[in-house]
C-alpha atoms as a PDB file:
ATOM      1  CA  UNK A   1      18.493  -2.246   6.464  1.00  0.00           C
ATOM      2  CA  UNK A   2      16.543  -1.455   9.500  1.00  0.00           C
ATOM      3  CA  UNK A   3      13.234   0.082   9.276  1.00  0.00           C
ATOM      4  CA  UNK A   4      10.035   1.957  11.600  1.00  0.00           C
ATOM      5  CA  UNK A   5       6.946   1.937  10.947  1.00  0.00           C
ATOM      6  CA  UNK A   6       3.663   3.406  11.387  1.00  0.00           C
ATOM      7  CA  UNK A   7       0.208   3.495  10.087  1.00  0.00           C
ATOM      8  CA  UNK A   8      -3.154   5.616   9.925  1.00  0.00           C
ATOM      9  CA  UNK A   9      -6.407   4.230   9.193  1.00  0.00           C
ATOM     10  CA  UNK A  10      -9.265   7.049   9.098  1.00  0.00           C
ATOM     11  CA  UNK A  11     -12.902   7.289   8.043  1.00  0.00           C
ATOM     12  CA  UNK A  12     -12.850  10.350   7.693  1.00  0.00           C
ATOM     13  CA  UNK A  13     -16.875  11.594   6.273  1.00  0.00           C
ATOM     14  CA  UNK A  14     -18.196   7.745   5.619  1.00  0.00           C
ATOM     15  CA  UNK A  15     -19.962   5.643   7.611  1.00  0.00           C
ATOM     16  CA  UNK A  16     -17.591   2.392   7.006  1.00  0.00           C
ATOM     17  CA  UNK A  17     -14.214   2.692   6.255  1.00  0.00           C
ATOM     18  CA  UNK A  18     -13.719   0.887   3.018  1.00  0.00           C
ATOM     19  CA  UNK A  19      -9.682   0.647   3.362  1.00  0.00           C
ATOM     20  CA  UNK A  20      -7.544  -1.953   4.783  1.00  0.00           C
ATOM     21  CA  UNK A  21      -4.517  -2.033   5.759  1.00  0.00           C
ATOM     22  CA  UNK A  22      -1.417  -4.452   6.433  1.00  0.00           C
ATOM     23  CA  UNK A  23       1.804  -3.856   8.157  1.00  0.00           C
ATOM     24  CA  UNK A  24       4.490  -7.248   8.758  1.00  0.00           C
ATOM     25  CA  UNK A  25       7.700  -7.292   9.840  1.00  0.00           C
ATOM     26  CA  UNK A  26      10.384  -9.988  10.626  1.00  0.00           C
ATOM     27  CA  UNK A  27      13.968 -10.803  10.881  1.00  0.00           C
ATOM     28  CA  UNK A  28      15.129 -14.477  10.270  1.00  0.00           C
ATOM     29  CA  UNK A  29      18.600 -15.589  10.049  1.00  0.00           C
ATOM     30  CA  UNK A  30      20.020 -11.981  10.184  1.00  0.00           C
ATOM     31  CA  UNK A  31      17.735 -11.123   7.744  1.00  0.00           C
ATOM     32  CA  UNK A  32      15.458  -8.576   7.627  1.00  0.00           C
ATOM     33  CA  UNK A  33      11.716  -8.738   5.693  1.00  0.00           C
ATOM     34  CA  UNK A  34       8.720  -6.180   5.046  1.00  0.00           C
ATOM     35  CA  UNK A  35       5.199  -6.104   3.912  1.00  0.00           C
ATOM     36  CA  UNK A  36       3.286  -3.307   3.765  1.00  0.00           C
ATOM     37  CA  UNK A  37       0.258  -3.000   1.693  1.00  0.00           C
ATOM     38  CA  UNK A  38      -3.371  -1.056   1.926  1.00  0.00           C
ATOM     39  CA  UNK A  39      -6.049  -1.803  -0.224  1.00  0.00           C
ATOM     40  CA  UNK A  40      -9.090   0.579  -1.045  1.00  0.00           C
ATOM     41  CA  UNK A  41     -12.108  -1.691  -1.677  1.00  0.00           C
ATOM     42  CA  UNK A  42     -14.587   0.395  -4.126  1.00  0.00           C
ATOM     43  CA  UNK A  43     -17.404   2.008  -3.302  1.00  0.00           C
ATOM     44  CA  UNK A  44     -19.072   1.675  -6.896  1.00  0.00           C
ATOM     45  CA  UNK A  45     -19.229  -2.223  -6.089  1.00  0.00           C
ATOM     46  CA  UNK A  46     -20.432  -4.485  -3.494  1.00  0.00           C
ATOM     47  CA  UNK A  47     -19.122  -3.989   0.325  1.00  0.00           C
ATOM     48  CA  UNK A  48     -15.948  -2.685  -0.487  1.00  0.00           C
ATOM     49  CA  UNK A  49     -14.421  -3.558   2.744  1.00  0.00           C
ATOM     50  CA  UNK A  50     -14.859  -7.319   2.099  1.00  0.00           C
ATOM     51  CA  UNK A  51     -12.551  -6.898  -0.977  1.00  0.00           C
ATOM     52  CA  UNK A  52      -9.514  -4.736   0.695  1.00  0.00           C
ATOM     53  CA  UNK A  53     -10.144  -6.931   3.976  1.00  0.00           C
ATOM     54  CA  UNK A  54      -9.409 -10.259   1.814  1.00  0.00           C
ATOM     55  CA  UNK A  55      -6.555  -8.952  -0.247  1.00  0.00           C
ATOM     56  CA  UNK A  56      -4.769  -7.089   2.865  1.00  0.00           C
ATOM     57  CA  UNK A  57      -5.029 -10.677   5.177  1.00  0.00           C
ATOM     58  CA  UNK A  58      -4.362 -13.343   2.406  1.00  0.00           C
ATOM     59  CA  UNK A  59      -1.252 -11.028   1.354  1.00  0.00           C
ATOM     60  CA  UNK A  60      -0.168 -10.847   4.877  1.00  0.00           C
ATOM     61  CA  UNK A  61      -0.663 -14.669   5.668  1.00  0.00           C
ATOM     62  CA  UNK A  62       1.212 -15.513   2.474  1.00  0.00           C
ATOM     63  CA  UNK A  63       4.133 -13.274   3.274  1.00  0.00           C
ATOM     64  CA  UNK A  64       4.364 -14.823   7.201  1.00  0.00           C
ATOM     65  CA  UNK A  65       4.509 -18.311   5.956  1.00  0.00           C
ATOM     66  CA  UNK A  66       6.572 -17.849   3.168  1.00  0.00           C
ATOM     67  CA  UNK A  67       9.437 -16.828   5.814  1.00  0.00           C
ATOM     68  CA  UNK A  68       8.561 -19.274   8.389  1.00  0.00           C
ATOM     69  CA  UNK A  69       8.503 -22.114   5.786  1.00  0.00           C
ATOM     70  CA  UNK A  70      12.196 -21.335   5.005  1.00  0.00           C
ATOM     71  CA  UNK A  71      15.102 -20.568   6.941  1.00  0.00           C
ATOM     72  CA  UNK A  72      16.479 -18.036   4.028  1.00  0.00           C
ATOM     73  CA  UNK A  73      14.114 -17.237   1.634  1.00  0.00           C
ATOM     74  CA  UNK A  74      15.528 -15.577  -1.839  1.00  0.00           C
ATOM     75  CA  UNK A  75      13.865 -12.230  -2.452  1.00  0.00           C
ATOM     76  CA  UNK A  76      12.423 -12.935  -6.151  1.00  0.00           C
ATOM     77  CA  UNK A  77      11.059 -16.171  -4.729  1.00  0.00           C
ATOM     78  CA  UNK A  78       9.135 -14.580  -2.178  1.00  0.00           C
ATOM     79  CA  UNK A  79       7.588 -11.845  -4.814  1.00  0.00           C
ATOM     80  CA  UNK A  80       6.907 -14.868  -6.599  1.00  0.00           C
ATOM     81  CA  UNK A  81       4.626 -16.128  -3.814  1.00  0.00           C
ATOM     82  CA  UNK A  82       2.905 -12.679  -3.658  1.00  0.00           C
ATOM     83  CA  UNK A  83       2.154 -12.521  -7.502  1.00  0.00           C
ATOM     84  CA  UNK A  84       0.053 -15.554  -7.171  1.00  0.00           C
ATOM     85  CA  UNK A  85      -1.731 -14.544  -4.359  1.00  0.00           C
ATOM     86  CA  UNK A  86      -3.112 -11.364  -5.922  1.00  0.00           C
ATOM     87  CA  UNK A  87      -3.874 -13.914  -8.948  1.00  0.00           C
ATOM     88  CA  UNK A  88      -5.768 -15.822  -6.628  1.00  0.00           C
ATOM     89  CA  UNK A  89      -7.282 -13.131  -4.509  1.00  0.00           C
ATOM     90  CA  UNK A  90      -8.844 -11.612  -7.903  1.00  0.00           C
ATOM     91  CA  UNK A  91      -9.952 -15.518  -8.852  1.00  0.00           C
ATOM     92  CA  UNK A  92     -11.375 -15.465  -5.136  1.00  0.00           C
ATOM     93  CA  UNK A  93     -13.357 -12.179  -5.378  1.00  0.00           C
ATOM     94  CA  UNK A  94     -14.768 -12.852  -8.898  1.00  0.00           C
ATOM     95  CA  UNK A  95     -16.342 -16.388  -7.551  1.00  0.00           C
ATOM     96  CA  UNK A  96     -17.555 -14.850  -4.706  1.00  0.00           C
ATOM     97  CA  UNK A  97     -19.184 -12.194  -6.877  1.00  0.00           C
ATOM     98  CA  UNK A  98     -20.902 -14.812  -9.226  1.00  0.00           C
ATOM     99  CA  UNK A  99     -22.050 -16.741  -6.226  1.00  0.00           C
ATOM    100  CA  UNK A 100     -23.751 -13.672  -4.964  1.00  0.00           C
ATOM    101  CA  UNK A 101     -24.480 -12.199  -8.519  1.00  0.00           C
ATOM    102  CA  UNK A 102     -22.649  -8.850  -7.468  1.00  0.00           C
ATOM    103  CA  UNK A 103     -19.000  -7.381  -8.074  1.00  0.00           C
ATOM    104  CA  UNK A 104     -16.442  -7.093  -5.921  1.00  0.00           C
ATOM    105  CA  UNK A 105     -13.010  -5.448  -6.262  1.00  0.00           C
ATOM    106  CA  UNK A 106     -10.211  -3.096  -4.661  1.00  0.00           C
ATOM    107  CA  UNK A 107      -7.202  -1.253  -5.300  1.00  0.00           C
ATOM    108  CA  UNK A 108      -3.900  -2.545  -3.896  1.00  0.00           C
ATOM    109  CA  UNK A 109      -0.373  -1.000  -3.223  1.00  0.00           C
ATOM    110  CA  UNK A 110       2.106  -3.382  -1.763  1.00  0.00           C
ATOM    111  CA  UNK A 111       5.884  -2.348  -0.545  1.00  0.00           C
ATOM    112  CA  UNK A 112       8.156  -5.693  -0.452  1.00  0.00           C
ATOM    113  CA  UNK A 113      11.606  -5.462   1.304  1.00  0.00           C
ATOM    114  CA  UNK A 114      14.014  -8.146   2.039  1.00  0.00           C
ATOM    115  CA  UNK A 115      17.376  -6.583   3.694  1.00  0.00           C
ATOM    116  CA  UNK A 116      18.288  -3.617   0.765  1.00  0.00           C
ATOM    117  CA  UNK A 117      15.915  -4.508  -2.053  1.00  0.00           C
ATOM    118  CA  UNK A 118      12.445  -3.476  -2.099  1.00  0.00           C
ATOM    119  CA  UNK A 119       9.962  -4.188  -4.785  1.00  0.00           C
ATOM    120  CA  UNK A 120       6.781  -2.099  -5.509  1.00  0.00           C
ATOM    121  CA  UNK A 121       3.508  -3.062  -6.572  1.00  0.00           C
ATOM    122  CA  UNK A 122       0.178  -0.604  -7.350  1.00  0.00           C
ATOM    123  CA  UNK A 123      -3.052  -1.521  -9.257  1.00  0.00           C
ATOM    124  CA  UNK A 124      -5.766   0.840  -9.083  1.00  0.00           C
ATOM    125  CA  UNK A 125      -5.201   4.266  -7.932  1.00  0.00           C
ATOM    126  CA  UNK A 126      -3.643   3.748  -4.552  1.00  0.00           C
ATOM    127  CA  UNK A 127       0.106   4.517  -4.800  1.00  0.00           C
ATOM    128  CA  UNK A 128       3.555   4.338  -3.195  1.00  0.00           C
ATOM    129  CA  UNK A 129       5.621   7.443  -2.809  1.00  0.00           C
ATOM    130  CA  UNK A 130       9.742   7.747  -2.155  1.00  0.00           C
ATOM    131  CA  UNK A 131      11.093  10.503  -0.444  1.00  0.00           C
ATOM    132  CA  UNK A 132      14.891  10.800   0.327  1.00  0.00           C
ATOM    133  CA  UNK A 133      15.605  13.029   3.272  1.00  0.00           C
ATOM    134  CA  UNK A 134      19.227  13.880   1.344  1.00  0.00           C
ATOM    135  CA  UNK A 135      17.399  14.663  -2.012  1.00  0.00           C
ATOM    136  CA  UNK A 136      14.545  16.159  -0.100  1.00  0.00           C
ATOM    137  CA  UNK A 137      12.374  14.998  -2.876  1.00  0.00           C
ATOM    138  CA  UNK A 138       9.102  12.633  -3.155  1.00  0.00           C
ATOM    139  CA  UNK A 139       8.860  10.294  -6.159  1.00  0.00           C
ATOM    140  CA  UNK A 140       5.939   8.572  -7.285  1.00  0.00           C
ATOM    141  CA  UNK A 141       6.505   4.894  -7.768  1.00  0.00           C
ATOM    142  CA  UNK A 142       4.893   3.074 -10.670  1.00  0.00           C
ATOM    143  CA  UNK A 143       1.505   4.790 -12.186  1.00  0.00           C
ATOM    144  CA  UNK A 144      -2.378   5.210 -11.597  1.00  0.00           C
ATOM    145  CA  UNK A 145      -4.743   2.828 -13.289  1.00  0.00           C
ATOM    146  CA  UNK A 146      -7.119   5.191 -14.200  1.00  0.00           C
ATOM    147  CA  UNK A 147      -8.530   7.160 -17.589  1.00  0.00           C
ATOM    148  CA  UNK A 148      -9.055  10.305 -18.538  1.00  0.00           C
ATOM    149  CA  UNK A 149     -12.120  10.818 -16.718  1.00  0.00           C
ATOM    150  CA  UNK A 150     -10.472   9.484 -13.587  1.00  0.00           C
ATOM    151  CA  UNK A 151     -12.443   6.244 -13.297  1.00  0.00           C
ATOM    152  CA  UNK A 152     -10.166   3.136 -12.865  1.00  0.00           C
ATOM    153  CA  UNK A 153      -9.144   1.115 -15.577  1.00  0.00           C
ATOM    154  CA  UNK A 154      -7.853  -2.385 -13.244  1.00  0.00           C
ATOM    155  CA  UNK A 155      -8.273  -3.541  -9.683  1.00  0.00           C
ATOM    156  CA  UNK A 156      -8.344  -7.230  -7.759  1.00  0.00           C
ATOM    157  CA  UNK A 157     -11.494  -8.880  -8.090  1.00  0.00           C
ATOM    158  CA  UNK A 158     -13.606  -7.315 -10.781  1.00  0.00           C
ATOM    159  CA  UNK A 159     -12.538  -7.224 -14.906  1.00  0.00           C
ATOM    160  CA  UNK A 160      -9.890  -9.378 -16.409  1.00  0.00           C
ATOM    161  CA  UNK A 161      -6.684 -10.037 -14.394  1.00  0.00           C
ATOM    162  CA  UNK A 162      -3.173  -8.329 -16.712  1.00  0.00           C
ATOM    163  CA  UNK A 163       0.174  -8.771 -15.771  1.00  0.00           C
ATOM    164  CA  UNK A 164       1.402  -6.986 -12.947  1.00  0.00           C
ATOM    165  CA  UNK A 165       4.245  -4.442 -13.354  1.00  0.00           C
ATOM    166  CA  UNK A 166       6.906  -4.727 -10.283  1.00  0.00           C
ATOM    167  CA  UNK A 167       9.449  -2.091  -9.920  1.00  0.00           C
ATOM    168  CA  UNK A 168      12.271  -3.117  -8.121  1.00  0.00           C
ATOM    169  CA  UNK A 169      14.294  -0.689  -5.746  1.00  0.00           C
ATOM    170  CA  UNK A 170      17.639  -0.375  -3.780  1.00  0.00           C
ATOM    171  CA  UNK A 171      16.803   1.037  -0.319  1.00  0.00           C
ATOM    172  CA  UNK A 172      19.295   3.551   0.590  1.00  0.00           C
ATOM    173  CA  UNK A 173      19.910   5.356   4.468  1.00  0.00           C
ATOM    174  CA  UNK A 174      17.366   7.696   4.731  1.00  0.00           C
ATOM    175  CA  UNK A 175      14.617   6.295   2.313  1.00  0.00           C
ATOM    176  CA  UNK A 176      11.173   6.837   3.746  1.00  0.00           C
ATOM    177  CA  UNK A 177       8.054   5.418   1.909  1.00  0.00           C
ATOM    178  CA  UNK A 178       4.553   6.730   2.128  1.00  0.00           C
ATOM    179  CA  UNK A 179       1.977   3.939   1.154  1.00  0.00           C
ATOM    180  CA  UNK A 180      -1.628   5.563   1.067  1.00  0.00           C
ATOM    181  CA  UNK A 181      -4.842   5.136  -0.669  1.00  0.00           C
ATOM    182  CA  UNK A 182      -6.537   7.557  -2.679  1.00  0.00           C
ATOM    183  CA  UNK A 183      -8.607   9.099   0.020  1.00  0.00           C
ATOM    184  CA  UNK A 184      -4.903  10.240   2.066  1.00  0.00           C
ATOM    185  CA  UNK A 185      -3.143  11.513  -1.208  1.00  0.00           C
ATOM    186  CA  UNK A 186      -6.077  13.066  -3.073  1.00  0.00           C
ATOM    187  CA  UNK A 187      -6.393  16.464  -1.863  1.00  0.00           C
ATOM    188  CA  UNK A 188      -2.714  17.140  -1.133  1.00  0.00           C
ATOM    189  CA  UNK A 189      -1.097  15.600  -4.358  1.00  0.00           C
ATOM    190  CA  UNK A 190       0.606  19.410  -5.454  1.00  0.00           C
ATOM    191  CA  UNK A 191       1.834  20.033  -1.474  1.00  0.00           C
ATOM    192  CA  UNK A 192       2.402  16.028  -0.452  1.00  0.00           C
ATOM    193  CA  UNK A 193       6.429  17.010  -1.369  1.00  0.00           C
ATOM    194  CA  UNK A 194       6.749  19.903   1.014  1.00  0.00           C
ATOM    195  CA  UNK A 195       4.318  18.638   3.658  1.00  0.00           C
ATOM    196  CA  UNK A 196       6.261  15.300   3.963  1.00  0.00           C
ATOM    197  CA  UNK A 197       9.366  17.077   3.898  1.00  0.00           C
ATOM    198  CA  UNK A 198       8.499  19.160   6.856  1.00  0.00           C
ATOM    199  CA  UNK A 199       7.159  16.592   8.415  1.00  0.00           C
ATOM    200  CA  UNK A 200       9.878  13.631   7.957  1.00  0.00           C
ATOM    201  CA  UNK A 201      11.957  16.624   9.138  1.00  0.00           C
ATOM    202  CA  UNK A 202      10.771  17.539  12.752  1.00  0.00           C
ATOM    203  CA  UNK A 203      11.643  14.925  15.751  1.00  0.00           C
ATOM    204  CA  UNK A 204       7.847  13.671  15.823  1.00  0.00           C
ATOM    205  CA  UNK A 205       7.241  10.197  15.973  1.00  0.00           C
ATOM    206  CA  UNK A 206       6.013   8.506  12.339  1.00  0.00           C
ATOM    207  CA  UNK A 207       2.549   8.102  13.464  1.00  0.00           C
ATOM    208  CA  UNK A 208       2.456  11.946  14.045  1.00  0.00           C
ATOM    209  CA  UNK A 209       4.208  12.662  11.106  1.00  0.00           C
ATOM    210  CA  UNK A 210       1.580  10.585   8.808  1.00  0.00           C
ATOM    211  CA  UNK A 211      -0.966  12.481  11.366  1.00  0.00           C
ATOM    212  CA  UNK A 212      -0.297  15.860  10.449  1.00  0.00           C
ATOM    213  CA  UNK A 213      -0.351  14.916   6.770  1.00  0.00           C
ATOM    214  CA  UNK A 214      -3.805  13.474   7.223  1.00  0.00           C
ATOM    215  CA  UNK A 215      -5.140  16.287   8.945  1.00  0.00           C
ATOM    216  CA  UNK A 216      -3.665  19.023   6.035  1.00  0.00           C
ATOM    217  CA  UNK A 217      -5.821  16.841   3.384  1.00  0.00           C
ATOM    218  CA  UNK A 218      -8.843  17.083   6.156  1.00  0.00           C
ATOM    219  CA  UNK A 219      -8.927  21.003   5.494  1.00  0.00           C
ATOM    220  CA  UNK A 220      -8.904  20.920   1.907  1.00  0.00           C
ATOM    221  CA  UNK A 221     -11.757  19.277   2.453  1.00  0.00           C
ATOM    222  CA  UNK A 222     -11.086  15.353   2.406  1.00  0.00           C
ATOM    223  CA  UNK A 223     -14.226  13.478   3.495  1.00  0.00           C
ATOM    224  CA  UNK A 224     -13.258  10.106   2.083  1.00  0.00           C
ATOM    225  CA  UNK A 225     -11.150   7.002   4.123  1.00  0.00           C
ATOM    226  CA  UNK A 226      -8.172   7.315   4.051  1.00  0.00           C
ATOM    227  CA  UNK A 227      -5.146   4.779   5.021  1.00  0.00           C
ATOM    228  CA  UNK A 228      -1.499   5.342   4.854  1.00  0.00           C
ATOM    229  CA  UNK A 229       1.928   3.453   5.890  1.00  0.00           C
ATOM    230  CA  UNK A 230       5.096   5.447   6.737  1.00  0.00           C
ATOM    231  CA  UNK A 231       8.316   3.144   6.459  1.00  0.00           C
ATOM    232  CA  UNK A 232      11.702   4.895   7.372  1.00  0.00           C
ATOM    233  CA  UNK A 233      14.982   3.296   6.407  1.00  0.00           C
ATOM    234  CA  UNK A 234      18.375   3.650   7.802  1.00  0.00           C
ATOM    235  CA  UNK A 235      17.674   4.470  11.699  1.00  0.00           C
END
């Protein structure tokens, strides 16, 4: 299943942009791979940046070697490898925090592919959406992490470290996935359906598509980062 890509990565009304962002793609032995991840480091704790920065590169470092390492790698092997790397980010970011005597932590949302099957991964309140061109619908996958009052109830690095739910996909022709932090979704959460469908729709490029998104969120008044992958399937 062949796939484009593109990515934003915006400031927006802050002075640092907090978010990170990963994007890796490869095809080994006919086969085709994806990671795709952004992380939203939080701004309650200590240099949030440090946090998503961490998760984002040891999540892409552990995804490159996994393939280079083997000359076919089976796809529950290789979510295998990225389970214990957000175990050991989160081990990583609470020692750092003790050494420092501060608290670190971030949000992650991580799209796995290898050839048709995709696997999903959110903690925190970043998320992963699925819209089908045919269906000309947008699905949330998974949940938020967050309580009534909107403050998150698990992230990487701060707090004790649960089991992480996977949801495992089928790609189809024509899937595209928006990955985005809170700061790209939050203001356009009741119009993210029709914007993306008018947008996935036009002959723009992805990065323009995922631009014109951004900028409808800017006039409802979005100030925060904001980070977002677009992955099309099927072209």
């Amino acid at each position: 299943m062949k796939f484009t890509t593109a990515y934003l990565w915006e400031t927006g009304g802050r002075m640092v942009n907090e978010d990170s962002l990963t994007v890796f793609g490869a095809t080994k032995a006919g086969r085709d791979y994806l990671l795709a991840a952004v992380a939203d480091g939080i701004g309650g704790l200590c240099s949030g940046e440090i946090a998503s920065g961490h998760i984002t590169y040891r999540l892409k470092l552990a995804f490159e070697m996994a393939i280079s390492r083997h000359s076919v790698i089976d796809s529950d092997k290789l979510l295998r490898i990225i389970l214990r790397e957000l175990y050991s980010c989160h081990k990583d970011l609470l020692k750092l925090g003790k050494l420092n005597n501060t608290s670190y932590g971030t949000t992650v949302s991580a799209l796995i592919v290898k050839d048709r099957r995709a696997y999903c991964i959110s903690i925190g309140d970043s998320r992963i959406y699925r819209f089908n061109r045919f269906l000309h619908k947008i699905v949330q996958i998974g949940r938020n992490h967050v309580d009534h009052r909107g403050r998150l109830t698990r992230c990487i690095g701060s707090g004790a470290f649960r089991r992480i739910k996977v949801r495992r996909l089928t790609l189809h022709r024509g899937d595209t996935f928006l990955i985005a932090t809170d700061g790209f979704y939050r203001n356009i959460t009741p119009q993210l359906n029709i914007l993306c469908e008018e947008a996935l729709n036009d002959t723009d490029n992805l990065a323009l598509k995922l631009e014109k998104i951004y900028r409808a969120g800017c006039s409802m008044g979005n100030k925060d980062n904001a980070s977002a992958i677009l992955v099309r399937f099927g072209r």
